[in-house]
C-alpha atoms as a PDB file:
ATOM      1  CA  UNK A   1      67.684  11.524 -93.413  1.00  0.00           C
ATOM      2  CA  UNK A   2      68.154  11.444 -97.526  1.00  0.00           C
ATOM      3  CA  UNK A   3      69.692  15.448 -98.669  1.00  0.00           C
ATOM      4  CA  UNK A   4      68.548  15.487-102.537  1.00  0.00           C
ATOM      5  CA  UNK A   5      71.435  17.342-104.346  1.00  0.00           C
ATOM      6  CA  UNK A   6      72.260  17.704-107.946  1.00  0.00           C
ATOM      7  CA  UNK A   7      76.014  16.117-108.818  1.00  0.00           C
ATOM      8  CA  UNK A   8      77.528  20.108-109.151  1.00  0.00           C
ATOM      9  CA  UNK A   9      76.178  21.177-105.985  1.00  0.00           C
ATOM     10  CA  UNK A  10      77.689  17.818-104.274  1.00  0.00           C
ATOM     11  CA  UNK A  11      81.284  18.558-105.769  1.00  0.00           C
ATOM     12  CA  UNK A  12      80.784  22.069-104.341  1.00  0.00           C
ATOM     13  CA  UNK A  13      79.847  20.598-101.194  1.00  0.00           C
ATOM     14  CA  UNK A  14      82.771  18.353-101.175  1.00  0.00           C
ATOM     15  CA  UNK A  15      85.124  21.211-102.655  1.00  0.00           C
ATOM     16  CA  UNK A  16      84.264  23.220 -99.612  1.00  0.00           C
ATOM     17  CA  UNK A  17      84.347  20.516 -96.956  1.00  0.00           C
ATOM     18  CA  UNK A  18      88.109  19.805 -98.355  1.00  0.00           C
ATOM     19  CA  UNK A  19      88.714  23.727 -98.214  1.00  0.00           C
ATOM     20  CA  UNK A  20      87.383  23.692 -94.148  1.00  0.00           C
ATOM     21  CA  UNK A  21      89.862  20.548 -93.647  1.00  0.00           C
ATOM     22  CA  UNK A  22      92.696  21.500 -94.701  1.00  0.00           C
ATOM     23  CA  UNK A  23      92.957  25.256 -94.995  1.00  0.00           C
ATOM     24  CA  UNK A  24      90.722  26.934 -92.627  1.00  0.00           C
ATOM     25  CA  UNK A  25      91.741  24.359 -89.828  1.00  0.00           C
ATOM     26  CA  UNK A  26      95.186  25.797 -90.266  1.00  0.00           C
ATOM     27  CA  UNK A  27      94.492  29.483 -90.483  1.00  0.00           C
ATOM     28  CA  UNK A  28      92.259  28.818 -86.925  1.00  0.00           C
ATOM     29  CA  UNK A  29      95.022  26.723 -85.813  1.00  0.00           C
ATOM     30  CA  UNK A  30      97.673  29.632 -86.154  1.00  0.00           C
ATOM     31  CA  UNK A  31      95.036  32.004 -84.588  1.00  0.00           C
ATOM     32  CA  UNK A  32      94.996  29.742 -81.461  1.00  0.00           C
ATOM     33  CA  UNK A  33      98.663  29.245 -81.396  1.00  0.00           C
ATOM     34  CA  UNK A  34      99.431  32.939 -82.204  1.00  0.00           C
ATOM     35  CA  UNK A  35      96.554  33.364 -79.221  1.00  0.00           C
ATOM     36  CA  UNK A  36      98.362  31.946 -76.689  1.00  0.00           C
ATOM     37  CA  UNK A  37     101.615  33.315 -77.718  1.00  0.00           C
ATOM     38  CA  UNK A  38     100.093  36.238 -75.699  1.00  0.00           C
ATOM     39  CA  UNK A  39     100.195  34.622 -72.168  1.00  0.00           C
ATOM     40  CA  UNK A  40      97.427  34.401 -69.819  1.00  0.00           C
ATOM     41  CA  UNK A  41      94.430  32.321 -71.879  1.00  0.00           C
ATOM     42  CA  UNK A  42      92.433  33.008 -68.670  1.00  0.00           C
ATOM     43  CA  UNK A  43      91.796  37.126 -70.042  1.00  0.00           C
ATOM     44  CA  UNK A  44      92.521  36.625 -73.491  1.00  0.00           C
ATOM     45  CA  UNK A  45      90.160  37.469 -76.080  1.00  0.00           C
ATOM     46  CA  UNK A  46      92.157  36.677 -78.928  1.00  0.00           C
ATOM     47  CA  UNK A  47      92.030  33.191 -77.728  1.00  0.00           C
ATOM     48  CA  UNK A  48      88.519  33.160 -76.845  1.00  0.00           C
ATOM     49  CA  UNK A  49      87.304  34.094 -80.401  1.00  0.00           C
ATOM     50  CA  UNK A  50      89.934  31.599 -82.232  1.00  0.00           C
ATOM     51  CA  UNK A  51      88.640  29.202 -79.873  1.00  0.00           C
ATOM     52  CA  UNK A  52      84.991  30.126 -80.730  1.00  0.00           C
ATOM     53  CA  UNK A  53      85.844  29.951 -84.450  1.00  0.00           C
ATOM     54  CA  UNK A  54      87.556  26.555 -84.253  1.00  0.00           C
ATOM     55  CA  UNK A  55      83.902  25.140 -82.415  1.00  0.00           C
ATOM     56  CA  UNK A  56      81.999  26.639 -85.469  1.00  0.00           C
ATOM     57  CA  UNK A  57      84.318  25.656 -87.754  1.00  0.00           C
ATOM     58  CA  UNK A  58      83.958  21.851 -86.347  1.00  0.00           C
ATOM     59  CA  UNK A  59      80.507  22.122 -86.137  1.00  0.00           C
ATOM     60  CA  UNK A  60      80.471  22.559 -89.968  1.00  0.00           C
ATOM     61  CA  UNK A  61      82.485  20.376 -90.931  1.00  0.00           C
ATOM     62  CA  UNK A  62      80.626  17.564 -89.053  1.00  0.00           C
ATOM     63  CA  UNK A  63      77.159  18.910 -90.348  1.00  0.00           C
ATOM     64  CA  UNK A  64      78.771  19.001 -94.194  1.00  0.00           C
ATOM     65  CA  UNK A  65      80.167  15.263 -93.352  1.00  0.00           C
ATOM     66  CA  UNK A  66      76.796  14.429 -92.347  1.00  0.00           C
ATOM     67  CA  UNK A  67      74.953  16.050 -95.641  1.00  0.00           C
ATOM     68  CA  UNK A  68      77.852  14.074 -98.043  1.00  0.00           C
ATOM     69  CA  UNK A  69      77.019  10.569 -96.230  1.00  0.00           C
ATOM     70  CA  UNK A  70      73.388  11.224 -96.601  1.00  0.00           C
ATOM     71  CA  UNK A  71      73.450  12.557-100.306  1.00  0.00           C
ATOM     72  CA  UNK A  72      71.198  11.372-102.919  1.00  0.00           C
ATOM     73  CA  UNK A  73      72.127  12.576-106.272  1.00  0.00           C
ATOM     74  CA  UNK A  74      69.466  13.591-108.399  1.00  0.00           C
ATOM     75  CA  UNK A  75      69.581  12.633-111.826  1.00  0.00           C
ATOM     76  CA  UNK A  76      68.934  15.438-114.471  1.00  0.00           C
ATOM     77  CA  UNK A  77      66.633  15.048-117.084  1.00  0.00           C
ATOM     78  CA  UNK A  78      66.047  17.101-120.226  1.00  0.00           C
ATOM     79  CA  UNK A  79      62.163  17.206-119.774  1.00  0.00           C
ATOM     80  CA  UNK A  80      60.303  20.668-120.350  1.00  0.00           C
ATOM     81  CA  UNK A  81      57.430  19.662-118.198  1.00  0.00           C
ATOM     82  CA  UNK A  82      58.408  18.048-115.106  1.00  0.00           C
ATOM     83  CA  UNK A  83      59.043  20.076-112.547  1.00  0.00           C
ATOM     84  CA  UNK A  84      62.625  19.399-110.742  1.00  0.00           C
ATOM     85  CA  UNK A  85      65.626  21.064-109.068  1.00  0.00           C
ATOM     86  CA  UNK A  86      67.020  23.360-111.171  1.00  0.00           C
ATOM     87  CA  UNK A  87      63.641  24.474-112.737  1.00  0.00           C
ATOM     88  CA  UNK A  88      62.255  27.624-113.354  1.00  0.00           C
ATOM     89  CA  UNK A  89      58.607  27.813-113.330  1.00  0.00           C
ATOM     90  CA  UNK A  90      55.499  30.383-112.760  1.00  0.00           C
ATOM     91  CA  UNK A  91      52.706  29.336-110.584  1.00  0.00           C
ATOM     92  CA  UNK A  92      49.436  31.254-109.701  1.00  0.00           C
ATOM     93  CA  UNK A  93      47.788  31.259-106.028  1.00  0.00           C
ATOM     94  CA  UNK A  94      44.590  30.459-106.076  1.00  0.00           C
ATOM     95  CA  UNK A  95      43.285  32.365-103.292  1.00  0.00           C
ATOM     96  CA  UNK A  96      44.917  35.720-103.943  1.00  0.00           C
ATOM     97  CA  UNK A  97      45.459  35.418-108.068  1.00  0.00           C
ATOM     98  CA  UNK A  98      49.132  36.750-107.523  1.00  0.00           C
ATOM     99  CA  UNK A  99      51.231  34.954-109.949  1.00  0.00           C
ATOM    100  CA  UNK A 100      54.924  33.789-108.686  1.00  0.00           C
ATOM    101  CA  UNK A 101      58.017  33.106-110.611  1.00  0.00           C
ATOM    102  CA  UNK A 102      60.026  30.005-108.146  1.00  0.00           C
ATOM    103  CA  UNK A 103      63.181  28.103-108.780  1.00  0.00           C
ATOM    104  CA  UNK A 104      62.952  24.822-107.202  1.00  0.00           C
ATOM    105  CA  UNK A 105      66.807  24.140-105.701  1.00  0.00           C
ATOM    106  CA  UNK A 106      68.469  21.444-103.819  1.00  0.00           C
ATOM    107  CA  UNK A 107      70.176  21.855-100.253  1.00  0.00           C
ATOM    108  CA  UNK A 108      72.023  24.995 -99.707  1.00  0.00           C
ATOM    109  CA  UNK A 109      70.830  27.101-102.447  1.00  0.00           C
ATOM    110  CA  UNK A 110      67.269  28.014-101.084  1.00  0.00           C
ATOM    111  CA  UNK A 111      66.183  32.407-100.835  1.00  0.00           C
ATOM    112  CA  UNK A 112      62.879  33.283-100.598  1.00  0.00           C
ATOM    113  CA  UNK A 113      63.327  36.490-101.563  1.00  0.00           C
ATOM    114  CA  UNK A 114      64.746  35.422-104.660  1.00  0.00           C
ATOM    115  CA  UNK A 115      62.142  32.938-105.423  1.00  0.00           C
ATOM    116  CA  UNK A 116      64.538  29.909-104.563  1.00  0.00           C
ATOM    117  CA  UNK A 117      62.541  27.380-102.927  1.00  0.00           C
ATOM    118  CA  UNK A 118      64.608  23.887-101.697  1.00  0.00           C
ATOM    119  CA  UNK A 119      63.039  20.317-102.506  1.00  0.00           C
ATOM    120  CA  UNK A 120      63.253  19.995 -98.824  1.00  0.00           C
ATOM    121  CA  UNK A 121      60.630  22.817 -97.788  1.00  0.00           C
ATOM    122  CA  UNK A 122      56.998  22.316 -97.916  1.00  0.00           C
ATOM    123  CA  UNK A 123      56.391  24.517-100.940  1.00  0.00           C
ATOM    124  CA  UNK A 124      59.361  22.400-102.885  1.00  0.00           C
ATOM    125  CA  UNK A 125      58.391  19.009-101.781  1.00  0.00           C
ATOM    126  CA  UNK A 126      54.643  20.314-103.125  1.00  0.00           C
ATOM    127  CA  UNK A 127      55.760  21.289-106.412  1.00  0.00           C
ATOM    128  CA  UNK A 128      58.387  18.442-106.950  1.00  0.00           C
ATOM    129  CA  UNK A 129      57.928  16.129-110.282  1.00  0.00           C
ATOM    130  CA  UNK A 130      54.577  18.234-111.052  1.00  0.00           C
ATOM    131  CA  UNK A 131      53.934  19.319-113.949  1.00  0.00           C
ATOM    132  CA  UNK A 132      51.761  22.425-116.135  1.00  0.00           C
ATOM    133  CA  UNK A 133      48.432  22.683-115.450  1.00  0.00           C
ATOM    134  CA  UNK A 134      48.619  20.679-112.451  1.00  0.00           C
ATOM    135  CA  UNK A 135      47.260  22.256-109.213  1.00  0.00           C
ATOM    136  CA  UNK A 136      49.098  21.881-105.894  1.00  0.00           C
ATOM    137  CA  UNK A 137      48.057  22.439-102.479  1.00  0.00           C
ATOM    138  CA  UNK A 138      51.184  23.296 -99.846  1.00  0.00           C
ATOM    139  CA  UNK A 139      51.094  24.146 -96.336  1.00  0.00           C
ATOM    140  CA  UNK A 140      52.965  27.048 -95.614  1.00  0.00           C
ATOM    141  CA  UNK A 141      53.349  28.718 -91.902  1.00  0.00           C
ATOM    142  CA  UNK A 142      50.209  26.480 -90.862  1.00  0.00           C
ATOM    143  CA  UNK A 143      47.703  27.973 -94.102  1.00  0.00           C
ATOM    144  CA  UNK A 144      47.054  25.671 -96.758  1.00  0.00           C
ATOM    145  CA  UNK A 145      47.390  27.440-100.083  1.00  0.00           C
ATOM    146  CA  UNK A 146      46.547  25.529-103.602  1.00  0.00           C
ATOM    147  CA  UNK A 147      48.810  26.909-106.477  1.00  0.00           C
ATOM    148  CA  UNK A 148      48.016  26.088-110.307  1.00  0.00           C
ATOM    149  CA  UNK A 149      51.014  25.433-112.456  1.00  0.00           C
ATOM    150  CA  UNK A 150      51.109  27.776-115.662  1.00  0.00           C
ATOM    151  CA  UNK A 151      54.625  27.298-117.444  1.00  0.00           C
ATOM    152  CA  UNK A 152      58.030  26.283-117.176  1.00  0.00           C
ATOM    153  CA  UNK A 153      60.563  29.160-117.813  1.00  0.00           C
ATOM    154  CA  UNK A 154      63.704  27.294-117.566  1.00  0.00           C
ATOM    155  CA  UNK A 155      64.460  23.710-116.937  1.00  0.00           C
ATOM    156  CA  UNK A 156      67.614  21.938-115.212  1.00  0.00           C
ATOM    157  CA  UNK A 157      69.692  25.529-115.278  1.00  0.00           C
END
């Protein structure tokens, strides 16, 4: 499955994949050794939670390995009415007239309560390429809600 980033948050990506290869594997690494320095692995839970953090560690490597393969880099444009990661924009719901201030992001970056909504989320993949004055219907936790577009606050940021 295609993971839209932007090129600087795929060289951060990459920056902190090469940071879990070859320095956290050799802080867990001395953990584990250090670990067993202590004897008996059978009762030991210094080796148990070096052993736990190696797993995680592994599993995030893998799952960042997986994201870099997968990337497609979006290309930034200077336009000040499309909407696309990066942008700033204020929308209006319909429904309830409350207006909302979102930052459409790429993989990673998403926080709700911060207005940060990814491209891969319903709401993003709604409001992806739109532009003002355009109305938008998104499904969010099974209710459809239509949004109308009213400006773009900052572009490509």
């Amino acid at each position: 499955m295609p993971v839209y980033l932007t090129r600087d948050d795929y060289e951060k990506l990459k920056e902190e994949l090469r940071y879990l290869k070859e320095v956290k594997r050799k802080e867990i690494a001395e953990k584990l050794r250090e670990a067993v320095s202590y004897g008996d692995i059978s009762e030991n839970a210094a080796y148990d939670a070096a052993t736990e953090m190696k797993v995680d560690l592994e599993y995030k490597i893998q799952e960042l390995e997986r994201i870099l393969e997968n990337a497609i880099i979006i290309k930034e444009t200077q336009s000040d009415n499309i909407i696309l990661p990066g942008t700033t924009f204020e929308a209006t719901n319909l429904e309830t007239k409350k207006k909302y201030v979102f930052t459409l992001v790429t993989y990673g970056s998403a926080n709700p309560f911060e207005g940060k909504i990814s491209i891969e989320s319903p709401l993003g993949k709604t409001f992806m390429n739109k532009r003002i004055g355009d109305i938008v219907e998104a499904e969010v936790n099974g209710k459809k809600i239509k949004y109308k577009i009213n400006k773009i606050i900052k572009n490509n940021g």
